[in-house]
N, C-alpha and C. Protein backbone atom coordinates (compact mmCIF):
# COMPACT_ATOMS: atom_id res chain seq x y z
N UNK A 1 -235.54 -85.96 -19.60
CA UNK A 1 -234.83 -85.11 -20.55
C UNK A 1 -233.38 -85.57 -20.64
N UNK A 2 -232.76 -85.42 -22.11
CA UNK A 2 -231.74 -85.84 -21.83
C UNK A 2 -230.46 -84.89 -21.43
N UNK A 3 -229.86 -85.52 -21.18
CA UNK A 3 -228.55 -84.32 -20.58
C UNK A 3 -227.08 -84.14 -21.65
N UNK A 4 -227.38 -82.85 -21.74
CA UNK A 4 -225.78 -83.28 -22.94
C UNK A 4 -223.97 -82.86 -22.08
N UNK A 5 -223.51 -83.62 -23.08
CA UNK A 5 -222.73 -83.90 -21.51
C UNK A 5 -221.77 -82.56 -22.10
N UNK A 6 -221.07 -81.58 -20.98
CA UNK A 6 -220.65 -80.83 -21.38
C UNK A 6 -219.34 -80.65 -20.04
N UNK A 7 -218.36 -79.36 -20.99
CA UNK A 7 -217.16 -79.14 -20.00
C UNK A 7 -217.32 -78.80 -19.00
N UNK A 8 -216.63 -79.22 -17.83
CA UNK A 8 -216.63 -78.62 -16.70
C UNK A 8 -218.07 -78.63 -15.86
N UNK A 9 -219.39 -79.36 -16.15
CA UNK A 9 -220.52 -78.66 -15.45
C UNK A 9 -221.07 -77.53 -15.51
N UNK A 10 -221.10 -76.97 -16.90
CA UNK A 10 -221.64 -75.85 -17.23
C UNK A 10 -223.03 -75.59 -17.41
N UNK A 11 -223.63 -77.27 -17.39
CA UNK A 11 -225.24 -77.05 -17.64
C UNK A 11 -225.51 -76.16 -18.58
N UNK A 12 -227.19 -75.66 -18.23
CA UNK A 12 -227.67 -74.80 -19.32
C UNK A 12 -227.00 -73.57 -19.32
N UNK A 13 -225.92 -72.97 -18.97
CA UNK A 13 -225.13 -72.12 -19.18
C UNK A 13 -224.57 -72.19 -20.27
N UNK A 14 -224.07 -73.33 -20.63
CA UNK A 14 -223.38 -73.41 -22.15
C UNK A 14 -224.03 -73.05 -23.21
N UNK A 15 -225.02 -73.40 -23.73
CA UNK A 15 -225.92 -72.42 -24.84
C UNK A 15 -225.68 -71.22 -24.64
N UNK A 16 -225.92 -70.42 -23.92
CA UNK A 16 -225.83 -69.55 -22.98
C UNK A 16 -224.70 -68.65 -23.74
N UNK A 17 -223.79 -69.27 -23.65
CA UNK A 17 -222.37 -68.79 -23.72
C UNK A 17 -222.39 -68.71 -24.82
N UNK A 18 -222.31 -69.70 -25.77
CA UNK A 18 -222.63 -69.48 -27.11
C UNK A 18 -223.23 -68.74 -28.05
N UNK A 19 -224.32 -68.24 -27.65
CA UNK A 19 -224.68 -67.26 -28.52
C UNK A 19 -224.22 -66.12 -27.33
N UNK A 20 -223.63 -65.82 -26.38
CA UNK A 20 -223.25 -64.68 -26.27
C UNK A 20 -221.79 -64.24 -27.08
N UNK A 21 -220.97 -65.48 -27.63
CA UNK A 21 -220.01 -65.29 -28.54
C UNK A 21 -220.69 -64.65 -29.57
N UNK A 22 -221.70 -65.56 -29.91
CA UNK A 22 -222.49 -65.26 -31.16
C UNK A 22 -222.41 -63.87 -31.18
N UNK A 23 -223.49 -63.00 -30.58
CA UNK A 23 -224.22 -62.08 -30.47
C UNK A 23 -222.71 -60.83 -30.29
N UNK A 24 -221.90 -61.49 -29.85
CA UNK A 24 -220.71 -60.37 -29.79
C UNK A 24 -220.12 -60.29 -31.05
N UNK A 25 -219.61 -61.40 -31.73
CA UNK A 25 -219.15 -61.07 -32.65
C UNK A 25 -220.39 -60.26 -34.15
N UNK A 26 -221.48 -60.92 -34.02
CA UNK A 26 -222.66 -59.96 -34.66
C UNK A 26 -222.33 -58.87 -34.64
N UNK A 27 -222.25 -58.03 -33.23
CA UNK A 27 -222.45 -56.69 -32.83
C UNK A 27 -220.76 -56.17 -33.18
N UNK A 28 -219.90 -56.74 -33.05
CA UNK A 28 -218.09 -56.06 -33.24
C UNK A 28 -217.29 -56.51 -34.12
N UNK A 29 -218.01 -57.74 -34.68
CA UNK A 29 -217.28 -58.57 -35.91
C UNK A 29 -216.19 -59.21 -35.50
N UNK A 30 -215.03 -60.13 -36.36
CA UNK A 30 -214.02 -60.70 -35.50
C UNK A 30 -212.95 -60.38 -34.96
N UNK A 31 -212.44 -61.02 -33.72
CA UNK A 31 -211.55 -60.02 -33.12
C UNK A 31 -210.30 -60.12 -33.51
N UNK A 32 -210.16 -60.08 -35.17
CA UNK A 32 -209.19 -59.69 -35.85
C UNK A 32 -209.43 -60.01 -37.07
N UNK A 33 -208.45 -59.46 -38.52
CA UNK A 33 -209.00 -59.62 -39.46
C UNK A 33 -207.38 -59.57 -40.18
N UNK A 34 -208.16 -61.20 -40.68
CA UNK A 34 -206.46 -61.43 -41.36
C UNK A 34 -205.90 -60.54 -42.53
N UNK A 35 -204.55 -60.11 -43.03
CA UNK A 35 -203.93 -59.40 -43.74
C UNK A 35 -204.32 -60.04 -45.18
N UNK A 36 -205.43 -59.41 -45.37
CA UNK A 36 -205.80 -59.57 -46.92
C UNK A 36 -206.76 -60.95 -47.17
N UNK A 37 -207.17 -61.42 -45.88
CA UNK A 37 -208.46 -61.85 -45.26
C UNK A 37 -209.61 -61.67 -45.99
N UNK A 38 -210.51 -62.40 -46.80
CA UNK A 38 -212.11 -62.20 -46.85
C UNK A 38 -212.78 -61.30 -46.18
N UNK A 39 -213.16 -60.35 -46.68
CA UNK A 39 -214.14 -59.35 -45.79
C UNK A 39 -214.98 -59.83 -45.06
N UNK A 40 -215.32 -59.75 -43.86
CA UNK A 40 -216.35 -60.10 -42.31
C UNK A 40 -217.82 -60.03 -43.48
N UNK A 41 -218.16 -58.84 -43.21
CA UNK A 41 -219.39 -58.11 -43.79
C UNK A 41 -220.14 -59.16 -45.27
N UNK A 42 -218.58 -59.32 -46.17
CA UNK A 42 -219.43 -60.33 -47.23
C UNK A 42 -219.04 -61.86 -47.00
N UNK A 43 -218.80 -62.50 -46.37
CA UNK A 43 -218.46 -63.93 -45.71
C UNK A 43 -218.93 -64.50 -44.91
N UNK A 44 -219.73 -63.59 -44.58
CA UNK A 44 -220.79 -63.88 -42.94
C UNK A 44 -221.88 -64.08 -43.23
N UNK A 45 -222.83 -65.07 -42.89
CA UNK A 45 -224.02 -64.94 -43.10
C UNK A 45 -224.77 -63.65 -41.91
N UNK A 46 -225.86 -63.32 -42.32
CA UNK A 46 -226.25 -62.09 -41.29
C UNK A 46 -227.07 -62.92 -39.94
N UNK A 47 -226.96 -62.03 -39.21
CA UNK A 47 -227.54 -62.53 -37.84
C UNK A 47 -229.09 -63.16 -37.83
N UNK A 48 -229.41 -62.67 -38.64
CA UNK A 48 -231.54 -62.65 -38.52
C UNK A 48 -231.22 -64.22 -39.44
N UNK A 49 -230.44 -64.00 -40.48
CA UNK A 49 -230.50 -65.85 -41.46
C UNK A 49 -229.80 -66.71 -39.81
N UNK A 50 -228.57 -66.31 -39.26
CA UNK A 50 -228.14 -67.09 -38.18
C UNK A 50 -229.14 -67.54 -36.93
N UNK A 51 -230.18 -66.54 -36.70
CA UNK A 51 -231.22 -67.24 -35.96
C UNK A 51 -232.50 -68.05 -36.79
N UNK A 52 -232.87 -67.77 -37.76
CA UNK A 52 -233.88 -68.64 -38.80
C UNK A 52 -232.88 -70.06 -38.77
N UNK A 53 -232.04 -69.94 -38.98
CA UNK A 53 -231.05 -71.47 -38.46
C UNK A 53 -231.24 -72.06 -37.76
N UNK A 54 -230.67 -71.42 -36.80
CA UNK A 54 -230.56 -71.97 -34.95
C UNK A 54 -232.44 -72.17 -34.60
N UNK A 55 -232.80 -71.85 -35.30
CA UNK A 55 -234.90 -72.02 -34.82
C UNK A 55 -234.92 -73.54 -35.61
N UNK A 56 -234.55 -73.47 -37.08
CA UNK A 56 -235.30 -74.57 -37.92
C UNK A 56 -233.92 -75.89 -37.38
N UNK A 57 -232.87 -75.77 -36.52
CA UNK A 57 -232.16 -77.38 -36.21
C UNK A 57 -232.82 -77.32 -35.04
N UNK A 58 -232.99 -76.79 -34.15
CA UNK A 58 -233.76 -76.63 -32.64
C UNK A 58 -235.62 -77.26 -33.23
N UNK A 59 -236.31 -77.18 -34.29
CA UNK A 59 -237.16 -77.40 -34.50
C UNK A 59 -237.21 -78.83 -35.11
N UNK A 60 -236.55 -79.24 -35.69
CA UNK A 60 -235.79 -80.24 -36.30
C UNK A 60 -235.22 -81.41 -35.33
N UNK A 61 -234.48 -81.12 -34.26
CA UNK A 61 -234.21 -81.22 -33.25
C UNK A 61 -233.03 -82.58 -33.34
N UNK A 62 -231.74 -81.00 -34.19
CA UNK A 62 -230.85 -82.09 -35.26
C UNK A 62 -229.85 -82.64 -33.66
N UNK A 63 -229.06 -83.56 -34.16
CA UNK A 63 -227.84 -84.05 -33.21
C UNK A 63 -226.15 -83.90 -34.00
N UNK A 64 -226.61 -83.99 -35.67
CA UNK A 64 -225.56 -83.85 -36.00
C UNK A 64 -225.61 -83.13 -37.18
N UNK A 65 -224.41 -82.01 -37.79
CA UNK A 65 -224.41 -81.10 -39.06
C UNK A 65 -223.18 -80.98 -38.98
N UNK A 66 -223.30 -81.17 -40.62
CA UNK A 66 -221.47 -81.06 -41.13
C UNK A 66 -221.81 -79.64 -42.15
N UNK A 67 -220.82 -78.72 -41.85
CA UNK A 67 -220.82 -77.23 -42.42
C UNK A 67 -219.72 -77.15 -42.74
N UNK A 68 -219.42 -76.66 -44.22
CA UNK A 68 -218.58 -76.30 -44.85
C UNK A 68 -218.26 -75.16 -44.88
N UNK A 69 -217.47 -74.85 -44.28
CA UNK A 69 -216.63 -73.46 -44.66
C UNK A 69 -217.10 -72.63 -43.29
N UNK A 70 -215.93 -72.46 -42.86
CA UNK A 70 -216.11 -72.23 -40.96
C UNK A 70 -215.54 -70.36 -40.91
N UNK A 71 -215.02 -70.04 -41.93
CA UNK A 71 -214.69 -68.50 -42.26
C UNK A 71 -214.26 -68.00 -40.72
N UNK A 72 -215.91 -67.09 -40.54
CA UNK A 72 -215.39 -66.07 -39.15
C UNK A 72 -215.91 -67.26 -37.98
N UNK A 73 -216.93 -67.80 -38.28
CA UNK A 73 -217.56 -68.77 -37.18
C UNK A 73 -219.17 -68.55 -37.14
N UNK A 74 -219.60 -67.71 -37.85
CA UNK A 74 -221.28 -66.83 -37.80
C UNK A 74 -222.25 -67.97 -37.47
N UNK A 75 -222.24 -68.54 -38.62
CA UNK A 75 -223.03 -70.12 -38.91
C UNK A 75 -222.87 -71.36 -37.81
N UNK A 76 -221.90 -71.53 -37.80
CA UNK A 76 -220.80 -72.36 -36.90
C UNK A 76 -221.69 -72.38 -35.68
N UNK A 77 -221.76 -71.09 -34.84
CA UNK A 77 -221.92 -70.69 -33.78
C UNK A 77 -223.39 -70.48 -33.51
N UNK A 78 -224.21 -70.50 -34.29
CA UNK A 78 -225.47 -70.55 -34.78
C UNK A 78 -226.18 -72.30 -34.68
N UNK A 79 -225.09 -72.94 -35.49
CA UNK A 79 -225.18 -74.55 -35.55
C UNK A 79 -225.44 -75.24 -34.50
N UNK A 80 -223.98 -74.93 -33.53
CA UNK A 80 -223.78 -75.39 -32.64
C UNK A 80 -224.73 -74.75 -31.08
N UNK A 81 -225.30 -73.79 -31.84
CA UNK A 81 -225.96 -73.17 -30.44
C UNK A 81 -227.37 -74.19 -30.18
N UNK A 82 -227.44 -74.00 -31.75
CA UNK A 82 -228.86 -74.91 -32.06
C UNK A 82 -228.78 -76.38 -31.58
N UNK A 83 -227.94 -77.30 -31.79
CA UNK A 83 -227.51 -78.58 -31.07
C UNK A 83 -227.46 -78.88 -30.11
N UNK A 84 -226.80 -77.64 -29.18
CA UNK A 84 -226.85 -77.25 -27.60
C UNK A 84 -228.40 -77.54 -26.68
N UNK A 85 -228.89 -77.08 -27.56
CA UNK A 85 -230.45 -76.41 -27.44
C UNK A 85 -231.53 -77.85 -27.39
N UNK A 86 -231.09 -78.61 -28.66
CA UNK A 86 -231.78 -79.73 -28.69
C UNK A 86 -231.90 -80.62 -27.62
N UNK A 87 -230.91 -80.68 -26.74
CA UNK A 87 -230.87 -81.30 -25.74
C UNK A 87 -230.26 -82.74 -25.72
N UNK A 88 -229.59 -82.88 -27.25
CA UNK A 88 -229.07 -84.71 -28.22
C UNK A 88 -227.91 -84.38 -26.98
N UNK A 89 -227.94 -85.52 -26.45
CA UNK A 89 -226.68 -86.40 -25.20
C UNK A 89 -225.35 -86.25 -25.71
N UNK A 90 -225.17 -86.56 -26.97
CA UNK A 90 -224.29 -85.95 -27.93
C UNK A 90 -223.90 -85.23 -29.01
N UNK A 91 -224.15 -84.44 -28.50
CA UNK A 91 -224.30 -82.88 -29.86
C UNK A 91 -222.99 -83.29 -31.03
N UNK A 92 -222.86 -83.06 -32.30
CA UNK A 92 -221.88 -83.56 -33.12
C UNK A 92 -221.96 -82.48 -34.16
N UNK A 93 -221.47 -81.42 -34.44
CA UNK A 93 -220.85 -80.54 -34.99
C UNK A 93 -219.38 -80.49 -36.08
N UNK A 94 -220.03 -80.99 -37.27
CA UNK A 94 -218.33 -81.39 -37.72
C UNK A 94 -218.46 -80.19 -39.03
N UNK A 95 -216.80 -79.73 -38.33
CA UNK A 95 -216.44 -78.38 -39.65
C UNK A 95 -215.16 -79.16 -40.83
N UNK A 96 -216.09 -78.55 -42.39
CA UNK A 96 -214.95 -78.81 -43.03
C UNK A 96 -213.95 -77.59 -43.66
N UNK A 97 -213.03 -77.17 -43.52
CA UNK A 97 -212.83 -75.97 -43.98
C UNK A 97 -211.25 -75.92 -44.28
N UNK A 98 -210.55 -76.00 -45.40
CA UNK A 98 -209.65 -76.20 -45.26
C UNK A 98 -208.45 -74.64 -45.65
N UNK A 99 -209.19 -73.86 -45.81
CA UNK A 99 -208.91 -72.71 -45.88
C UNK A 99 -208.78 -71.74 -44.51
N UNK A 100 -209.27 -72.60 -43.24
CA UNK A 100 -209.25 -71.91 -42.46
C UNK A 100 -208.48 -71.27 -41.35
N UNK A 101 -206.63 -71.79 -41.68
CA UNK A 101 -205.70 -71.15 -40.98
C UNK A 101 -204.83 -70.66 -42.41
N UNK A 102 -205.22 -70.53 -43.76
CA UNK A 102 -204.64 -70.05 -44.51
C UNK A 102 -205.19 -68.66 -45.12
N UNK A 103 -206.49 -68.68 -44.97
CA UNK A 103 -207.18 -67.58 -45.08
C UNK A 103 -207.84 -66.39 -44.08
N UNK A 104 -207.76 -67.35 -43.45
CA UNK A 104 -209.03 -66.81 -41.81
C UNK A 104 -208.18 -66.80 -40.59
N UNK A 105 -206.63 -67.24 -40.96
CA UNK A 105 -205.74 -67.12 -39.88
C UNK A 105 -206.65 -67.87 -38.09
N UNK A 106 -207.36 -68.78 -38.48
CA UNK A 106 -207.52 -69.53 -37.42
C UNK A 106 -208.51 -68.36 -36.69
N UNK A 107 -209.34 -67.35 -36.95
CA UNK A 107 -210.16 -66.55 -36.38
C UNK A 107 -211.39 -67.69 -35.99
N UNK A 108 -212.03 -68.45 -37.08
CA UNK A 108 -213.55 -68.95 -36.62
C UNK A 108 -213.36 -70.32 -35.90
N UNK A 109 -212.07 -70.75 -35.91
CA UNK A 109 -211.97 -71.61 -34.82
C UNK A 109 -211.37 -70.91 -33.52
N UNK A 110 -210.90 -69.72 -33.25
CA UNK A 110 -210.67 -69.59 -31.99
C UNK A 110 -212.00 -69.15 -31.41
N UNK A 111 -213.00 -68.96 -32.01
CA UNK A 111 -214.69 -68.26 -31.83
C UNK A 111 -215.12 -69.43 -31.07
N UNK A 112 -215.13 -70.23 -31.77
CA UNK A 112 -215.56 -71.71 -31.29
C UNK A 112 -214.85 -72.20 -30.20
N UNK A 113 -213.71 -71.79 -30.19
CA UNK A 113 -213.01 -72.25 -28.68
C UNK A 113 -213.99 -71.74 -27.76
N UNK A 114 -213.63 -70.35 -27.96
CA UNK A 114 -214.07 -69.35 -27.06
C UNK A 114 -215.57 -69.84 -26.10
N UNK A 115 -216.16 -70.21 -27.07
CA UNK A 115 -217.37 -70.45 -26.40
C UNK A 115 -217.19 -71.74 -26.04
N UNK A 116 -215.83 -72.75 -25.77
CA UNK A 116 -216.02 -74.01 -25.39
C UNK A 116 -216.78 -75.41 -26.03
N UNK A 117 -216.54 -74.69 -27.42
CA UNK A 117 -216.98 -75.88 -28.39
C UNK A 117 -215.60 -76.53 -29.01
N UNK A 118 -214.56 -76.55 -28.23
CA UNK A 118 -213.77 -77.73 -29.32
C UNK A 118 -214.18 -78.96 -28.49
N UNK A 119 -214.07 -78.88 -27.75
CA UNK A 119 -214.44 -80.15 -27.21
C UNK A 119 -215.79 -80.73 -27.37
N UNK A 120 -216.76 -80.36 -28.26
CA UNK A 120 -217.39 -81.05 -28.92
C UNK A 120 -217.67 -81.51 -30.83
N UNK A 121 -216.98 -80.17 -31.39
CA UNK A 121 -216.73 -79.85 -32.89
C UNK A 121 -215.74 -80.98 -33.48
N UNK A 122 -215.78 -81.15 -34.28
CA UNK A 122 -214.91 -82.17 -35.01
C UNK A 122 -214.24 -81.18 -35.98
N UNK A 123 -213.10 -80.98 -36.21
CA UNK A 123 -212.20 -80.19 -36.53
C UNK A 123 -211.30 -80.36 -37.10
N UNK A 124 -211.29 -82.16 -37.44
CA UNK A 124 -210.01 -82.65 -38.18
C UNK A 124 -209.66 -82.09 -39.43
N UNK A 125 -210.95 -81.95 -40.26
CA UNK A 125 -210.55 -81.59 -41.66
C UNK A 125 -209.93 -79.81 -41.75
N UNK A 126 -209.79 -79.23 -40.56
CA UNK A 126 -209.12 -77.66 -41.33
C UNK A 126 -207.74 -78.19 -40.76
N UNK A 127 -207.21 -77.47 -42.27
CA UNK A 127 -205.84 -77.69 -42.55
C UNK A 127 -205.46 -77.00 -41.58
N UNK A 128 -204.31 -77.05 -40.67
CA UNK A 128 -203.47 -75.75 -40.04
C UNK A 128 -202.09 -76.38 -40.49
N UNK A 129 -201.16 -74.93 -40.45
CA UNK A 129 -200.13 -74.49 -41.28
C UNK A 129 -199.02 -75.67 -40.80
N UNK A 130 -198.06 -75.82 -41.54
CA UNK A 130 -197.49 -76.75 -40.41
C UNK A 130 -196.25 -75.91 -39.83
């Protein structure tokens, strides 16, 4: 089996972690909401489409997905859980979003921190402010 290489020695914990971001922000939405921000509720894909996802790249048994538009992180976190999962040596997760410290005030990339995915996400293309 192959091993994907991850921070710190987290092993199969890291999936793990990931959809427990997931599954939190599902259940409380994001843990903040920018001043005149896109609404959570219509910007999000819903949780039940976020696991029909995470089943059909895990079935698929992708290594790499480029997703446009990184908003709260719903999808994102879904993506990347699914990649996790596959077990690819190098999981490759690339976000394009360039709206996402002008609109989203940097919310669906701190999601993705959170669960210890910058260090695998490719992240060049969101603009941040200068």
């Amino acid at each position: 089996m192959n091993s994907i290489l991850q921070p710190g020695g987290v092993g199969d914990e890291w999936p793990d972690r990931v959809a427990a971001v997931r599954r939190e922000l599902s259940k409380h939405g994001p843990p903040r909401s920018p001043d005149g921000g896109p609404d959570f509720a219509t910007v999000t894909l819903p949780e039940s489409d976020c696991d029909q996802l995470l089943d059909l790249l895990v079935e698929e048994r992708v290594g790499t997905v480029v997703e446009i538009g990184l908003a709260y992180a719903s999808s994102a976190l879904a993506i990347d859980e699914a990649l996790l999962r596959t077990g690819s040596r190098n999981p490759r997760p690339v976000v394009i979003d360039p709206f996402q410290y002008t609109a989203y005030d940097g919310v669906g990339w701190e999601l993705l921190c959170s669960a210890s995915l910058d260090d695998i996400a490719d992240a060049a293309s969101l603009t941040r402010p200068d």
